[in-house]
N, C-alpha and C. Protein backbone atom coordinates (compact mmCIF):
# COMPACT_ATOMS: atom_id res chain seq x y z
N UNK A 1 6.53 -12.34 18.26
CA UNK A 1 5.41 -12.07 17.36
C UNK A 1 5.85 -12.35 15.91
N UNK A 2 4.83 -12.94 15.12
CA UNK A 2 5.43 -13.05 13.72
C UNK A 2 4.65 -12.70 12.99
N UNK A 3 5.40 -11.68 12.07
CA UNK A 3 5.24 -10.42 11.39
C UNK A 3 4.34 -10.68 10.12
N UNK A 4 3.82 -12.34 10.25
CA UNK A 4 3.35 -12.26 8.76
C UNK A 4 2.12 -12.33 9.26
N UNK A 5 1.76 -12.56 10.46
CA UNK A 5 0.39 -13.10 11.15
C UNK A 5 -0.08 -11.35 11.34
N UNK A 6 0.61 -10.29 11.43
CA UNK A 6 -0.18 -8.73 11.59
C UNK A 6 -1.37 -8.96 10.79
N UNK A 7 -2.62 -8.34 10.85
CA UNK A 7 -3.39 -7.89 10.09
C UNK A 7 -3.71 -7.20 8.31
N UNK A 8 -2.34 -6.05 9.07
CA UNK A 8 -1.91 -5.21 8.05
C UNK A 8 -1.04 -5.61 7.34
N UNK A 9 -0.22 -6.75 7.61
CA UNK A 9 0.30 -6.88 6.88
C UNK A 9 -0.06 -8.03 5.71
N UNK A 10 -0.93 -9.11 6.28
CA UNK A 10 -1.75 -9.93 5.57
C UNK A 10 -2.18 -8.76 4.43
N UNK A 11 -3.18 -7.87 4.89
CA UNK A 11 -4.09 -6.72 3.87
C UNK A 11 -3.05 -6.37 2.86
N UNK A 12 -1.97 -6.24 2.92
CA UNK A 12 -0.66 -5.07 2.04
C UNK A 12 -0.34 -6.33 1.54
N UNK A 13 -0.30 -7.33 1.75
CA UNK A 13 0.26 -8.42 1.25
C UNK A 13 -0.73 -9.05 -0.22
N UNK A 14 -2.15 -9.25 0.33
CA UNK A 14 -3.19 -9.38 -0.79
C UNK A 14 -3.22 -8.04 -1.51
N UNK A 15 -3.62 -6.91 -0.98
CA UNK A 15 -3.55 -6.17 -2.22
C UNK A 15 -2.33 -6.09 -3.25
N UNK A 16 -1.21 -6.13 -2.87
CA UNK A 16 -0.33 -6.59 -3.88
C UNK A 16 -0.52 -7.50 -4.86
N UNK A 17 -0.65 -8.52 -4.23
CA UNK A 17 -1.32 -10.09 -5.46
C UNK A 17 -2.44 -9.01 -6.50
N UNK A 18 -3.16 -8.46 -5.53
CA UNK A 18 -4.11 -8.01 -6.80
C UNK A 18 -3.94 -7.43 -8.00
N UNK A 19 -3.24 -6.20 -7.50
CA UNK A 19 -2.69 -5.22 -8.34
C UNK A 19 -1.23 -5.69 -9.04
N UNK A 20 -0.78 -7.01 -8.71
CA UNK A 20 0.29 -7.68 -9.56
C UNK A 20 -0.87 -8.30 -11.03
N UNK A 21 -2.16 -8.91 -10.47
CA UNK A 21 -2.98 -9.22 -10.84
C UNK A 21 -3.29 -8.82 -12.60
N UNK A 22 -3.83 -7.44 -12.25
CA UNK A 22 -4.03 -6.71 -13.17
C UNK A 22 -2.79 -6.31 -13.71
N UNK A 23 -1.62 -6.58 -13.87
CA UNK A 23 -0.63 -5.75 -14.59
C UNK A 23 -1.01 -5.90 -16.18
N UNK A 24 -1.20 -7.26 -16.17
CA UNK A 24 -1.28 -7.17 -17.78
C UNK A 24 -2.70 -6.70 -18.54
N UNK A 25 -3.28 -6.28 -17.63
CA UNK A 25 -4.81 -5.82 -18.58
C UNK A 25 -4.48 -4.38 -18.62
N UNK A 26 -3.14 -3.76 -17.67
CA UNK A 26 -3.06 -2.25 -18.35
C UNK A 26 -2.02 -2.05 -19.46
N UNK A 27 -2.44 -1.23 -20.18
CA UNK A 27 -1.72 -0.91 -21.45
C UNK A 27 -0.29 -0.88 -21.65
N UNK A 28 0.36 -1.37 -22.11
CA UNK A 28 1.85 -1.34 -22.29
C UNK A 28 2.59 0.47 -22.23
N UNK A 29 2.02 1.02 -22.80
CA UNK A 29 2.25 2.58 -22.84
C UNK A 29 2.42 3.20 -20.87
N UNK A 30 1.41 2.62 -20.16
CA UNK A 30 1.57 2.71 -18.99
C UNK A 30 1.96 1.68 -17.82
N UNK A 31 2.17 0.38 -18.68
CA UNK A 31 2.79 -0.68 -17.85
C UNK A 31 4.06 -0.38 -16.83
N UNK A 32 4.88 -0.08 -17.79
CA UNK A 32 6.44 0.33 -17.72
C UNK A 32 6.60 1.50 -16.92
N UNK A 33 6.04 2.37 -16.81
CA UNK A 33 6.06 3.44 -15.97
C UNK A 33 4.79 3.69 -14.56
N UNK A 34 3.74 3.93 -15.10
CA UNK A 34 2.98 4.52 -14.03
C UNK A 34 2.67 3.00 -13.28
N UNK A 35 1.76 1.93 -13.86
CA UNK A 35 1.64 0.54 -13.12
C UNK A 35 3.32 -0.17 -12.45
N UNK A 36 4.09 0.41 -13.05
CA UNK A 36 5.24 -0.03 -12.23
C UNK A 36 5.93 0.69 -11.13
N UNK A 37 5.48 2.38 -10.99
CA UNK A 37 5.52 2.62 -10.10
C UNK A 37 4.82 2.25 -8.89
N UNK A 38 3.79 1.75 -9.20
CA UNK A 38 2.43 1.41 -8.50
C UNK A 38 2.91 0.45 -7.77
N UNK A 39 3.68 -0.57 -8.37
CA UNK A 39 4.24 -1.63 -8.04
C UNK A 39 5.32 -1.58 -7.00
N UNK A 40 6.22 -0.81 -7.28
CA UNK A 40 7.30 -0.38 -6.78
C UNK A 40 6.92 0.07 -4.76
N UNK A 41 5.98 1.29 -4.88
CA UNK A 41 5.43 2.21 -4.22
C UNK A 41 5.06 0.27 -2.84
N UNK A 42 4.13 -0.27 -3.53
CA UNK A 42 3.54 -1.49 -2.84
C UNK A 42 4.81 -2.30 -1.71
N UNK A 43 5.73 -2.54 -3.02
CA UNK A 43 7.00 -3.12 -2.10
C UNK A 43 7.71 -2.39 -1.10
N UNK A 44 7.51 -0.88 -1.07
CA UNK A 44 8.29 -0.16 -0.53
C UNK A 44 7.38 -0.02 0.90
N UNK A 45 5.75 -0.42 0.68
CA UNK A 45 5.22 -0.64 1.89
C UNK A 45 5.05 -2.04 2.77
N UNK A 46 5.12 -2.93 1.81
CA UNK A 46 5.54 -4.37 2.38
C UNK A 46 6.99 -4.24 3.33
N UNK A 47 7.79 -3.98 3.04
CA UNK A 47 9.03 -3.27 3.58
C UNK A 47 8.87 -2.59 4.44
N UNK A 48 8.43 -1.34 4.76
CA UNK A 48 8.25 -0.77 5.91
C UNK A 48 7.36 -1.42 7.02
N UNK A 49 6.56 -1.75 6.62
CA UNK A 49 5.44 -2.40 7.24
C UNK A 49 6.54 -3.92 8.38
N UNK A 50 7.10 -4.46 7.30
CA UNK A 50 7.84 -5.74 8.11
C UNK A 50 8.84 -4.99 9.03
N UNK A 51 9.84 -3.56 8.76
CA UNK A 51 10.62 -3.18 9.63
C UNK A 51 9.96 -2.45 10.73
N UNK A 52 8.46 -2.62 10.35
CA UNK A 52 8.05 -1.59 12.12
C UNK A 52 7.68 -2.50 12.91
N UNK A 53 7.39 -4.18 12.43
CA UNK A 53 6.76 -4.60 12.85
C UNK A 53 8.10 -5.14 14.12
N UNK A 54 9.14 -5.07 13.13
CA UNK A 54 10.40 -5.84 13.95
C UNK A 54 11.37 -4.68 14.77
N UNK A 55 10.97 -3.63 14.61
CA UNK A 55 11.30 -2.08 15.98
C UNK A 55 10.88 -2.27 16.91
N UNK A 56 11.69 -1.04 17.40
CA UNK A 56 11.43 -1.04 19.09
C UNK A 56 10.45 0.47 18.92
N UNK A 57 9.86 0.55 20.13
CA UNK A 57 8.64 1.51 20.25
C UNK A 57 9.55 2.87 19.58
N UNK A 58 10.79 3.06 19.99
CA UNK A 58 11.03 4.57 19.43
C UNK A 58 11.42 4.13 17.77
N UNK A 59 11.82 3.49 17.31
CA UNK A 59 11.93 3.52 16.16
C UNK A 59 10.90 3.43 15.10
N UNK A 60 9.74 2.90 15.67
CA UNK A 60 8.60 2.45 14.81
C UNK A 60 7.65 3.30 14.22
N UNK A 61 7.68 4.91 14.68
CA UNK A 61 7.02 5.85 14.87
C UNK A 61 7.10 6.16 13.41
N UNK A 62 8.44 6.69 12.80
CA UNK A 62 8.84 7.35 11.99
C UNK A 62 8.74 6.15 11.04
N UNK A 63 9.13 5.18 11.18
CA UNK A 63 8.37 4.32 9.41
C UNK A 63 7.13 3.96 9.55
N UNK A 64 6.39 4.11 10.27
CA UNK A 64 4.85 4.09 10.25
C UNK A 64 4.51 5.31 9.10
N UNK A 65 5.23 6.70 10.11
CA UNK A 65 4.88 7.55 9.19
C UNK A 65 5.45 7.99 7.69
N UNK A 66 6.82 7.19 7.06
CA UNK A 66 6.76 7.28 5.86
C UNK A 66 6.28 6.22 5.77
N UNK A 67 5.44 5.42 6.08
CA UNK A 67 4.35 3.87 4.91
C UNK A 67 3.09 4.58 4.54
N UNK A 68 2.74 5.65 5.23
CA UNK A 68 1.26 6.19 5.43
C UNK A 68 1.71 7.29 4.30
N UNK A 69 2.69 7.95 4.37
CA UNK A 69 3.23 8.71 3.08
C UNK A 69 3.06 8.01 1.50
N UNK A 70 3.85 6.42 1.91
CA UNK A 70 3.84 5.82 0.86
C UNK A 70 2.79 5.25 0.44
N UNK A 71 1.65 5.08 1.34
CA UNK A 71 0.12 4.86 0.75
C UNK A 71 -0.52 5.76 0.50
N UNK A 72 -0.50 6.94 0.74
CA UNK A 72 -0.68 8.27 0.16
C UNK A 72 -0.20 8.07 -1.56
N UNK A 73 0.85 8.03 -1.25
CA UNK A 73 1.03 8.44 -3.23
C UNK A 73 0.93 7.49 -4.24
N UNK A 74 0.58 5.75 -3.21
CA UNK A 74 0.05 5.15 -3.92
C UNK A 74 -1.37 5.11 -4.19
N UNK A 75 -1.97 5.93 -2.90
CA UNK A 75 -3.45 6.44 -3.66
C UNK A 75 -3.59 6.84 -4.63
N UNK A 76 -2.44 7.96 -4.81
CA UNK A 76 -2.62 9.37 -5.83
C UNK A 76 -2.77 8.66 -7.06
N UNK A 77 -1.34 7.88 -7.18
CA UNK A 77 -1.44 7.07 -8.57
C UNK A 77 -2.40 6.05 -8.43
N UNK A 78 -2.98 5.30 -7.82
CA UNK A 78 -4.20 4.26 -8.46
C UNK A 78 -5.06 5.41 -8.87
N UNK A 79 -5.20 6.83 -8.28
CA UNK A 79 -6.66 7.50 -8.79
C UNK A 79 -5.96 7.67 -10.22
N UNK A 80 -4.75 8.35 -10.13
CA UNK A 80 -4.18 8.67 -11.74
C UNK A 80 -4.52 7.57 -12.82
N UNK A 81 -3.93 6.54 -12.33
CA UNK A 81 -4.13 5.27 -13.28
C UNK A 81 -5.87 5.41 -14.02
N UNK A 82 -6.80 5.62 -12.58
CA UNK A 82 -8.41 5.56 -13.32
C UNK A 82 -8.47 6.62 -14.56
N UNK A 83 -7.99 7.35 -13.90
CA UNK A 83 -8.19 8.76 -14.49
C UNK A 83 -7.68 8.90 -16.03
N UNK A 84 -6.27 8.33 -16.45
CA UNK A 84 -5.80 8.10 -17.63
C UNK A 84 -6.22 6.84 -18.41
N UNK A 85 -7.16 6.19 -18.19
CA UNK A 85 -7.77 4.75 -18.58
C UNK A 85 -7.05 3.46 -18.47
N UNK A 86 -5.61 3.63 -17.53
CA UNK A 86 -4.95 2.71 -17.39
C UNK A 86 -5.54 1.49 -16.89
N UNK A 87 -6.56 1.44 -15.69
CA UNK A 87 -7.34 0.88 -15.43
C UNK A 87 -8.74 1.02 -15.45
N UNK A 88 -9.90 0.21 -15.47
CA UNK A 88 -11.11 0.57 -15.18
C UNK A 88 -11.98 0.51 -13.72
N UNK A 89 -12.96 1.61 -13.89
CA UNK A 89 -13.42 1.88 -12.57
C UNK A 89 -13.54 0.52 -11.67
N UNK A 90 -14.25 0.10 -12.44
CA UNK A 90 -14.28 -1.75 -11.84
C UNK A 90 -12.94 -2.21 -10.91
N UNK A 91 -12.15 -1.88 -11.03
CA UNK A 91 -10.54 -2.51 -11.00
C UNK A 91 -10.01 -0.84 -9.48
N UNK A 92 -10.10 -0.17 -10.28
CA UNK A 92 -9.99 1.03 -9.04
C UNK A 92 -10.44 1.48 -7.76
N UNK A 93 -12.50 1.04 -8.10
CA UNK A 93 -12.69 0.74 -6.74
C UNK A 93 -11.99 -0.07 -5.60
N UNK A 94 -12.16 -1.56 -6.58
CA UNK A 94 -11.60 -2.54 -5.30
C UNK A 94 -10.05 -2.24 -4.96
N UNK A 95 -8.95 -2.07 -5.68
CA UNK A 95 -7.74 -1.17 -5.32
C UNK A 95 -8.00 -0.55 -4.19
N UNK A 96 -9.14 0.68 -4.21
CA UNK A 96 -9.58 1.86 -3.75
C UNK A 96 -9.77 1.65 -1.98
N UNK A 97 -10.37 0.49 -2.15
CA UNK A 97 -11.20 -0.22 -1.12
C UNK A 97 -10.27 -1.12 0.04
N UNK A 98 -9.16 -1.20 -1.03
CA UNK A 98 -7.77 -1.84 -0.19
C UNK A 98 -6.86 -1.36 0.77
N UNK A 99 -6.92 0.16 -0.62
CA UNK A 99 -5.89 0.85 0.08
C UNK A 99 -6.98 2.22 1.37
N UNK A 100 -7.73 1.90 1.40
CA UNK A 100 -8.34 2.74 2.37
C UNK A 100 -8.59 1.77 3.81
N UNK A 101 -8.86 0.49 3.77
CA UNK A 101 -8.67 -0.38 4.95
C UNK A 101 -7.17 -0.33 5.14
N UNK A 102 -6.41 -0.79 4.64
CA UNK A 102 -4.78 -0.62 5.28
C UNK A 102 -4.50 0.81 5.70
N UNK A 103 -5.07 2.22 5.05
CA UNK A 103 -5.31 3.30 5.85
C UNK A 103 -5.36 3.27 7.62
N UNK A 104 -6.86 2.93 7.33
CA UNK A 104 -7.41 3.01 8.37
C UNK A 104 -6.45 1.98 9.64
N UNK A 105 -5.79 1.10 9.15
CA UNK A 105 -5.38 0.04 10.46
C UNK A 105 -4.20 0.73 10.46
N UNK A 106 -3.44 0.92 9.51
CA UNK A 106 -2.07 2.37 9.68
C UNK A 106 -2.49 3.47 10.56
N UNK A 107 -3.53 4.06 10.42
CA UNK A 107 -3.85 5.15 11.39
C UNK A 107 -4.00 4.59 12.74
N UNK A 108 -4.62 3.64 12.87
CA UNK A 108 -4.90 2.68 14.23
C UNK A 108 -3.39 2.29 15.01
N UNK A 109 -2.47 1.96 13.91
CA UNK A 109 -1.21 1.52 14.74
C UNK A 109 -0.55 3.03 15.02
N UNK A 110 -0.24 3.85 14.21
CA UNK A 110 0.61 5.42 14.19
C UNK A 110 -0.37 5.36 15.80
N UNK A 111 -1.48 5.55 16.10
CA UNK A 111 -2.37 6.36 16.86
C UNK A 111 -1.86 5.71 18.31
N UNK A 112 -1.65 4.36 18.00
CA UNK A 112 -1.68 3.55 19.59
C UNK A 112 0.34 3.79 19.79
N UNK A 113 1.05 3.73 18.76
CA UNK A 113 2.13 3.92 18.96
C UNK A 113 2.91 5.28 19.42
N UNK A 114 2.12 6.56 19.51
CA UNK A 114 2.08 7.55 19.86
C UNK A 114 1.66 7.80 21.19
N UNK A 115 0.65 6.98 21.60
CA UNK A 115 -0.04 7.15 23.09
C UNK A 115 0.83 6.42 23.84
N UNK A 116 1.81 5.17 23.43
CA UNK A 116 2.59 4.88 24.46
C UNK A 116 4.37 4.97 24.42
C-alpha cells in the first residue's frame, strides 16, 4: 500500500499547503509563536499519520491515538488564532472545515482498528 494514496493523508497533506498558505497574512507578533506552533502541531500529524500507515495492527492503535490528540490541540489553536485576530473568520472556517473531515476519517480508522 502506498501511504501517500490514504485519503487522510492526501486531506493532512492539503490542509497543510493551506495553512502554510496563510502564514504571511498573520501578524508577525503571532507568526513566530502561535502560527508556528500551528505549523509545527501539522507536521507532527503528517508524521504520525505516515508511521500508522506503515505499522502493524498492534502498533497502529496508539499513534492513531496521539494524531487525534494532536488534532485536538491543533483545533484548540486554529480557534485561538480566530479568537486573537491572528486570522480571520473567513480563513478559520475553511481551516475549521479541514480539520473536522480529517477528524472524522481519524475516528473511522481508530474505530475499524480497534474492532480488529
Amino acid at each position: 500500500m502506498d501511504e501517500f494514496d490514504i485519503p487522510i493523508f492526501k486531506k493532512t497533506y492539503e490542509l497543510y499547503k493551506t495553512l502554510y498558505s496563510y502564514r504571511n497574512t498573520v501578524a508577525k507578533q503571532d507568526r513566530y509563536i502561535l502560527w508556528q506552533r500551528c505549523e509545527t502541531i501539522m507536521l507532527d500529524i503528517v508524521e504520525f499519520l505516515l508511521a500508522a500507515s506503515q505499522s502493524t495492527k498492534m502498533e497502529k492503535l496508539p499513534i492513531l491515538e496521539k494524531t487525534s490528540v494532536k488534532l485536538n490541540l491543533l483545533r484548540v489553536l486554529v480557534r485561538l488564532s480566530k479568537e486573537v485576530k491572528a486570522i480571520d473568520a473567513k480563513k478559520y472556517i475553511i481551516l475549521q472545515e479541514h480539520i473536522d473531515e480529517i477528524g472524522k476519517m481519524l475516528g473511522g480508522w481508530i474505530k475499524a482498528t480497534k474492532s480488529y
